[in-house]
C-alpha atoms as a PDB file:
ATOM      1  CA  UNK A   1     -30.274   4.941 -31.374  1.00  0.00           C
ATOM      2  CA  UNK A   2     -29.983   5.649 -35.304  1.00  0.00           C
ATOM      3  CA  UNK A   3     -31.288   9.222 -34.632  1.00  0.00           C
ATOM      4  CA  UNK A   4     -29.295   9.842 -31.816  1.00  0.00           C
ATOM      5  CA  UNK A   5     -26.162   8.993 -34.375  1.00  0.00           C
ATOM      6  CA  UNK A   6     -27.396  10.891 -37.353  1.00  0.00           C
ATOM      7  CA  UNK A   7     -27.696  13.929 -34.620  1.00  0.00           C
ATOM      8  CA  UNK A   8     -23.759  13.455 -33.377  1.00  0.00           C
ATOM      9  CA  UNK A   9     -22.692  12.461 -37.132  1.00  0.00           C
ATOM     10  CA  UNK A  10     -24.243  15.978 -38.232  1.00  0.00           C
ATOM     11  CA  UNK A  11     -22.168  18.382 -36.115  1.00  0.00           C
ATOM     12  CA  UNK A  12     -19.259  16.739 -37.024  1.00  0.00           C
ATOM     13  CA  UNK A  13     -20.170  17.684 -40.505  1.00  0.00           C
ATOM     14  CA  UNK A  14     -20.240  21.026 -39.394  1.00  0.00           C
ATOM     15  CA  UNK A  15     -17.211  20.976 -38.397  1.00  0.00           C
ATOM     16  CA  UNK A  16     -15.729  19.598 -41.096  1.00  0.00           C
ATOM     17  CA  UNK A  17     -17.469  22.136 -43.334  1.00  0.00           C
ATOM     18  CA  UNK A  18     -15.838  24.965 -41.149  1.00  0.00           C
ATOM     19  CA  UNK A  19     -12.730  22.963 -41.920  1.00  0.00           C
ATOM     20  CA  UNK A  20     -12.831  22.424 -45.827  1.00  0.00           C
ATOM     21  CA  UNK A  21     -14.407  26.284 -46.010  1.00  0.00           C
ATOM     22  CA  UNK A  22     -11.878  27.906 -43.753  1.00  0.00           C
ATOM     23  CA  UNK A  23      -8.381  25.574 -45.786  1.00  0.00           C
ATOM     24  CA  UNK A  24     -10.270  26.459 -49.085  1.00  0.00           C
ATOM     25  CA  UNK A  25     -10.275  30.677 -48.353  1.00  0.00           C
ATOM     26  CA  UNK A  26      -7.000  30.434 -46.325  1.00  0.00           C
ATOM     27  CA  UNK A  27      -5.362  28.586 -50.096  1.00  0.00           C
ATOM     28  CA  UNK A  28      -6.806  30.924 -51.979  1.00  0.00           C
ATOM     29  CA  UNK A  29      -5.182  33.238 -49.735  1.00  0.00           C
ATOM     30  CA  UNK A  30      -2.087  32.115 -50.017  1.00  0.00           C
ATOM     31  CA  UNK A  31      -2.129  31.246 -54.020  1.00  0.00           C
ATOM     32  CA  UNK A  32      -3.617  35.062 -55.171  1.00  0.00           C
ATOM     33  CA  UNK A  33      -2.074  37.754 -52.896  1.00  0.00           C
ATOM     34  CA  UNK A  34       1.129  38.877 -51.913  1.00  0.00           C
ATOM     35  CA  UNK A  35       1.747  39.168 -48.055  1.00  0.00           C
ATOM     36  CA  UNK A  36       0.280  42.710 -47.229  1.00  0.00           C
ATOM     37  CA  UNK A  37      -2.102  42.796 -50.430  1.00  0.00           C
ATOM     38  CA  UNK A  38      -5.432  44.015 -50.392  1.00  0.00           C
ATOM     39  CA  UNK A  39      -8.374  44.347 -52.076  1.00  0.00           C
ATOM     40  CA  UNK A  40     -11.698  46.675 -51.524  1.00  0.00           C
ATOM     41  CA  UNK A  41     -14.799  44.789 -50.684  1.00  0.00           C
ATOM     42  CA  UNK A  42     -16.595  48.138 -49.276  1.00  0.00           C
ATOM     43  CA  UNK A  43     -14.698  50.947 -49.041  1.00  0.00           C
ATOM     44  CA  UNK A  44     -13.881  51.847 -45.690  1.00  0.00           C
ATOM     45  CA  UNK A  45     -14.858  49.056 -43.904  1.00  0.00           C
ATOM     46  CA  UNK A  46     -14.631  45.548 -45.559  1.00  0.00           C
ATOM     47  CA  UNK A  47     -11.185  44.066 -47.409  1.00  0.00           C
ATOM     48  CA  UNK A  48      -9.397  41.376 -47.876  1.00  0.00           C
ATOM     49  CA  UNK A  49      -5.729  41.278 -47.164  1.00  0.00           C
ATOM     50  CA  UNK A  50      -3.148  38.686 -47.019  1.00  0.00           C
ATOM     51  CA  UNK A  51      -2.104  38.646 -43.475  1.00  0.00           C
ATOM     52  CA  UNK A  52      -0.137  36.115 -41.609  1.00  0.00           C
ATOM     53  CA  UNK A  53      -0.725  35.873 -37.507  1.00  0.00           C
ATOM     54  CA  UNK A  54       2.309  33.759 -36.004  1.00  0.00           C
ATOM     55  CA  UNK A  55       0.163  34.478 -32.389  1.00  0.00           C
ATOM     56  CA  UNK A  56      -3.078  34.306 -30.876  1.00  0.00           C
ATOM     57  CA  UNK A  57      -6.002  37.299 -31.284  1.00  0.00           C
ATOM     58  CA  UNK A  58      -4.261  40.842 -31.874  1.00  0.00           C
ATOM     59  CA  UNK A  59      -0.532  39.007 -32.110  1.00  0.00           C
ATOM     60  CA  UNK A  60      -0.476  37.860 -28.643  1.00  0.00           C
ATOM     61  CA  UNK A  61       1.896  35.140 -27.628  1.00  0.00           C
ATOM     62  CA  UNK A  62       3.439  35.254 -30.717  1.00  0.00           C
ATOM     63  CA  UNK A  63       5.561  32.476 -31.628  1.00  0.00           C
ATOM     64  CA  UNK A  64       4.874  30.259 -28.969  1.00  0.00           C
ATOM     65  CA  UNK A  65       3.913  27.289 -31.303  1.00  0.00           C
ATOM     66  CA  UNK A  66       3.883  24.641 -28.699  1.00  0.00           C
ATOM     67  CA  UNK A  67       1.149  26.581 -26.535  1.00  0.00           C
ATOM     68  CA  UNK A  68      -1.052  26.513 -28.764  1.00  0.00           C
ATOM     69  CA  UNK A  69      -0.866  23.064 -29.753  1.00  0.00           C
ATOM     70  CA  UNK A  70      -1.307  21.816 -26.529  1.00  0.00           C
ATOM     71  CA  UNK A  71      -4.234  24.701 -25.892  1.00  0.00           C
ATOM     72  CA  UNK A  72      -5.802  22.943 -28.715  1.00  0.00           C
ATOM     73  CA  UNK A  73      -5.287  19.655 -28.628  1.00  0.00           C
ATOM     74  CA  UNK A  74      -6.784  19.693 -24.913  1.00  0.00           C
ATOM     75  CA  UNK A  75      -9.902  22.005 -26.361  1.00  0.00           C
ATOM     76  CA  UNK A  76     -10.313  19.629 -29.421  1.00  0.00           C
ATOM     77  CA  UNK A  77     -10.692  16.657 -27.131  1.00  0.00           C
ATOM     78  CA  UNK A  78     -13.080  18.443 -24.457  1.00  0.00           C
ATOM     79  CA  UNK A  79     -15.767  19.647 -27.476  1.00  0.00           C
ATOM     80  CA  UNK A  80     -15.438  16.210 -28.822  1.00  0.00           C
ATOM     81  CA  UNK A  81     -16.300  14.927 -25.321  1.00  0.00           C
ATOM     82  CA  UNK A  82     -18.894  17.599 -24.655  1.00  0.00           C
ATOM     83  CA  UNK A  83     -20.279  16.525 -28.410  1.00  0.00           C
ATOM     84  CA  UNK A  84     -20.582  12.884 -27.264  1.00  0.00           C
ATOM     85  CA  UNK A  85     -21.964  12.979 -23.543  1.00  0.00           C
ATOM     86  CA  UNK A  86     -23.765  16.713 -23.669  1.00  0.00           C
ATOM     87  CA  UNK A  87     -25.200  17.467 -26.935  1.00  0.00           C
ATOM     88  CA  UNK A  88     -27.682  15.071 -26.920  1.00  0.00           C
ATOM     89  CA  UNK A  89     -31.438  16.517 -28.072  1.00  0.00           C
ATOM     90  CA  UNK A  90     -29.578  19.509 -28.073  1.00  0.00           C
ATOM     91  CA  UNK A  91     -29.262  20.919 -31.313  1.00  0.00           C
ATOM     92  CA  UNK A  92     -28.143  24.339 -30.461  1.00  0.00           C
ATOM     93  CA  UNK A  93     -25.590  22.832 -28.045  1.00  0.00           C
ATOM     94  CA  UNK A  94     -24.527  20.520 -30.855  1.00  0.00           C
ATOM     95  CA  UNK A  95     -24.337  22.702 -33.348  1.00  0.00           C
ATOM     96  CA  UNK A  96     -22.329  25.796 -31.868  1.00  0.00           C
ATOM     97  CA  UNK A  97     -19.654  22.716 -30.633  1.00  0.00           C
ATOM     98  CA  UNK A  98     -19.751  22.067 -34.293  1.00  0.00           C
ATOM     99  CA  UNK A  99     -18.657  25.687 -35.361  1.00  0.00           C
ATOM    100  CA  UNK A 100     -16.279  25.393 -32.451  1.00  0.00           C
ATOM    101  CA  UNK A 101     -14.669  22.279 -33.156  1.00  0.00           C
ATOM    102  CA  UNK A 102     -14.441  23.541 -36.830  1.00  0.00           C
ATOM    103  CA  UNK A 103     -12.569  27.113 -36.293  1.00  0.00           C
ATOM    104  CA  UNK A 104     -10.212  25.564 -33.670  1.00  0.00           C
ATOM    105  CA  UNK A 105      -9.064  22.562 -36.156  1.00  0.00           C
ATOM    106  CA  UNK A 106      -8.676  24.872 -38.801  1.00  0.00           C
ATOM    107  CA  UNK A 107      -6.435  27.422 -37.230  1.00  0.00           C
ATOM    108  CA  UNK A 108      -4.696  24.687 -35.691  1.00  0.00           C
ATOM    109  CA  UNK A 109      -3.874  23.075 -38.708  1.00  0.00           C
ATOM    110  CA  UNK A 110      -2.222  26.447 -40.082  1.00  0.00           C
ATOM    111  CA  UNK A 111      -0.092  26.030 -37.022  1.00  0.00           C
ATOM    112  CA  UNK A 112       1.142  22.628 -38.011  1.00  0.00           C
ATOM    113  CA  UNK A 113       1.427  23.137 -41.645  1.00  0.00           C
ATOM    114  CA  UNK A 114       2.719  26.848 -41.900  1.00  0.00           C
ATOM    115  CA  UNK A 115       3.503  27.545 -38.286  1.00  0.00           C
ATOM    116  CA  UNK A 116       1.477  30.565 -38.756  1.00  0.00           C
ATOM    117  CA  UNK A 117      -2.030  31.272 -39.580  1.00  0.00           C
ATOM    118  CA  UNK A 118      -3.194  32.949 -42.440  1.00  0.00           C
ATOM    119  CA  UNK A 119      -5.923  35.766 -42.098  1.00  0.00           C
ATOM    120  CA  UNK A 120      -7.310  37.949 -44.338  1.00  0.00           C
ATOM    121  CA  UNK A 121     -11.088  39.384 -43.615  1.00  0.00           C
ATOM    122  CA  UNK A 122      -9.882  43.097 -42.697  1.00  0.00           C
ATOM    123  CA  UNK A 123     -12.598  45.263 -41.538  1.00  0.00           C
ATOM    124  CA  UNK A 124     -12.982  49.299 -39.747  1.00  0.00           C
ATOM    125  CA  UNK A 125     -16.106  49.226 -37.934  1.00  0.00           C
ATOM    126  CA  UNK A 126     -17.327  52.198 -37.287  1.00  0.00           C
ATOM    127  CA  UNK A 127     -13.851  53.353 -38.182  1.00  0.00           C
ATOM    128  CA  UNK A 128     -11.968  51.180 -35.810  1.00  0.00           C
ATOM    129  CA  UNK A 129      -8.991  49.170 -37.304  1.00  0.00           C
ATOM    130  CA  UNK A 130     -10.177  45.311 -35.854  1.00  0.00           C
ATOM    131  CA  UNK A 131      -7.638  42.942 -36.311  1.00  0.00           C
ATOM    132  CA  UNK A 132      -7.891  40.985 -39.769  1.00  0.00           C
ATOM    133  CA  UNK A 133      -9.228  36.987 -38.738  1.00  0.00           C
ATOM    134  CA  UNK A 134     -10.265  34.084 -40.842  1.00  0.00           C
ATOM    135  CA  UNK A 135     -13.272  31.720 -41.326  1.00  0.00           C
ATOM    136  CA  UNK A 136     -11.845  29.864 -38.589  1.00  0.00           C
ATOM    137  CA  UNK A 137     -11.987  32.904 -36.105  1.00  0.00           C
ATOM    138  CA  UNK A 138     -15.323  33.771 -37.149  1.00  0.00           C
ATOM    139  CA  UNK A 139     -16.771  29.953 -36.572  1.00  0.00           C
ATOM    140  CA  UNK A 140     -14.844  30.205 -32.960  1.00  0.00           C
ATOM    141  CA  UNK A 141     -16.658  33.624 -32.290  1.00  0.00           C
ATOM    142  CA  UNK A 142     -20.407  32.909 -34.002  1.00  0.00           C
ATOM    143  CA  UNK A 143     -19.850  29.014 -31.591  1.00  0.00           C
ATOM    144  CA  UNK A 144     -19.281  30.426 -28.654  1.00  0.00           C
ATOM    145  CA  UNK A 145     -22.208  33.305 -29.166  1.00  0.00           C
ATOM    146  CA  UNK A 146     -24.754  30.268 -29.677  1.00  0.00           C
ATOM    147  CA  UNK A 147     -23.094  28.325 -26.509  1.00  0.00           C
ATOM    148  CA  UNK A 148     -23.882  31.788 -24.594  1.00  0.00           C
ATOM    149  CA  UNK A 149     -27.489  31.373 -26.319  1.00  0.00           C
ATOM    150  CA  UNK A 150     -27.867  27.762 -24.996  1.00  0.00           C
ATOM    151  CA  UNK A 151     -27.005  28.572 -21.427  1.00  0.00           C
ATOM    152  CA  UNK A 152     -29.259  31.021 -21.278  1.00  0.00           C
ATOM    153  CA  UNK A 153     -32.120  28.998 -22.359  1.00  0.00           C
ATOM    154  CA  UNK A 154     -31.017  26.728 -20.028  1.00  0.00           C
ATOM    155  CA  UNK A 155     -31.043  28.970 -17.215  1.00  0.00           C
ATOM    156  CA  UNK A 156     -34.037  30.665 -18.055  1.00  0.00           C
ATOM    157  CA  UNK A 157     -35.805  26.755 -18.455  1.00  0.00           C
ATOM    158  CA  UNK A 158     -34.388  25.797 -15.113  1.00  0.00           C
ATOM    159  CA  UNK A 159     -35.594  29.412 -13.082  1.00  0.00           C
ATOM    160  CA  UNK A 160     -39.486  28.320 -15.018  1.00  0.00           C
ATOM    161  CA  UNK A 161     -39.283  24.838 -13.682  1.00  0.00           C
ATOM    162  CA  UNK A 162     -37.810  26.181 -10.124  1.00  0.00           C
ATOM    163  CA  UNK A 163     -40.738  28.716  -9.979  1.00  0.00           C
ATOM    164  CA  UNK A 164     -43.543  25.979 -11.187  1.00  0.00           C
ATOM    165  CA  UNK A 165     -42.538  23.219  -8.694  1.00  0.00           C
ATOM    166  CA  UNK A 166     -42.423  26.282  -5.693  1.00  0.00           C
ATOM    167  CA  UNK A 167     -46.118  27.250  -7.161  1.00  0.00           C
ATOM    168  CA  UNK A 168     -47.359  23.777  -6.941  1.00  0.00           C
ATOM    169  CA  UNK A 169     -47.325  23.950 -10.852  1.00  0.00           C
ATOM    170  CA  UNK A 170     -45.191  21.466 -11.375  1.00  0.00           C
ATOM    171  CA  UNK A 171     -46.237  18.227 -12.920  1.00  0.00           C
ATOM    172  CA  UNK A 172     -44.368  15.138 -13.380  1.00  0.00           C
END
């Protein structure tokens, strides 16, 4: 049972080093730049610029505060849940509910605080203008990329142990 605590105790950590990471560049943000600042990381694709999103991804439903609180609060509650009853002996599970958990507290407590969020990695991909995000985004983004990974290892195991119990290869 200690393991099994240490295990739950440890994506939590992630998530609360997503937090402390994501507050940390968001007030240094906020303390160094002027709205609509910049500064060249590499030239034509990378800065940082002192943004402020009052919306979701790309501005959308901007200014609708209470949406997102609620959106949150109930996604807050069901990684926590899926944390407790689903991550168990499964670290990759575990771990992207960790970054999750992390980027959606963090942005959400931008919304409280500021009732806006503050964003500021800027990049032009292959020329194309994305919209500037935050540590926060990126954890929400790089979580749900490893929760793709861990259903498709879980697929994949389940087709293998379909296949070997059809074959007779089965063993119990």
């Amino acid at each position: 049972m200690k393991s099994l605590e240490v295990t739950f105790v440890f994506f939590y950590i992630i998530a609360l080093f997503i937090i402390a990471l994501d507050q940390f560049t968001k007030w240094l943000i906020v303390k160094n730049l002027e709205l609509g600042e910049s500064i060249e990381v590499i030239d034509n694709f990378l800065y940082i610029t002192s943004h402020r999103n009052k919306g979701a991804a790309w501005g959308i439903l901007e200014g609708r505060m209470w949406f997102f609180y609620i959106i949150t609060i109930i996604v807050v509650i069901g990684i926590i849940y899926y944390i407790q009853k689903a991550a168990k002996g499964k670290w990759l599970l575990g771990v992207s509910l960790g970054f999750m958990l992390g980027g959606a507290i963090g942005n959400f407590i931008d919304r409280v605080y500021r009732q806006e969020v503050v964003d500021f990695i800027d990049t032009y991909p292959f020329g194309y203008n994305f919209p500037i995000f935050n540590i926060a985004d990126s954890a929400l983004v790089i979580g749900v990329g490893m929760l793709m990974i861990q259903m498709l290892l879980e697929e994949r195991a389940l087709k293998k142990e379909k296949s070997n119990g059809e074959n007779g290869t089965h063993h119990s």
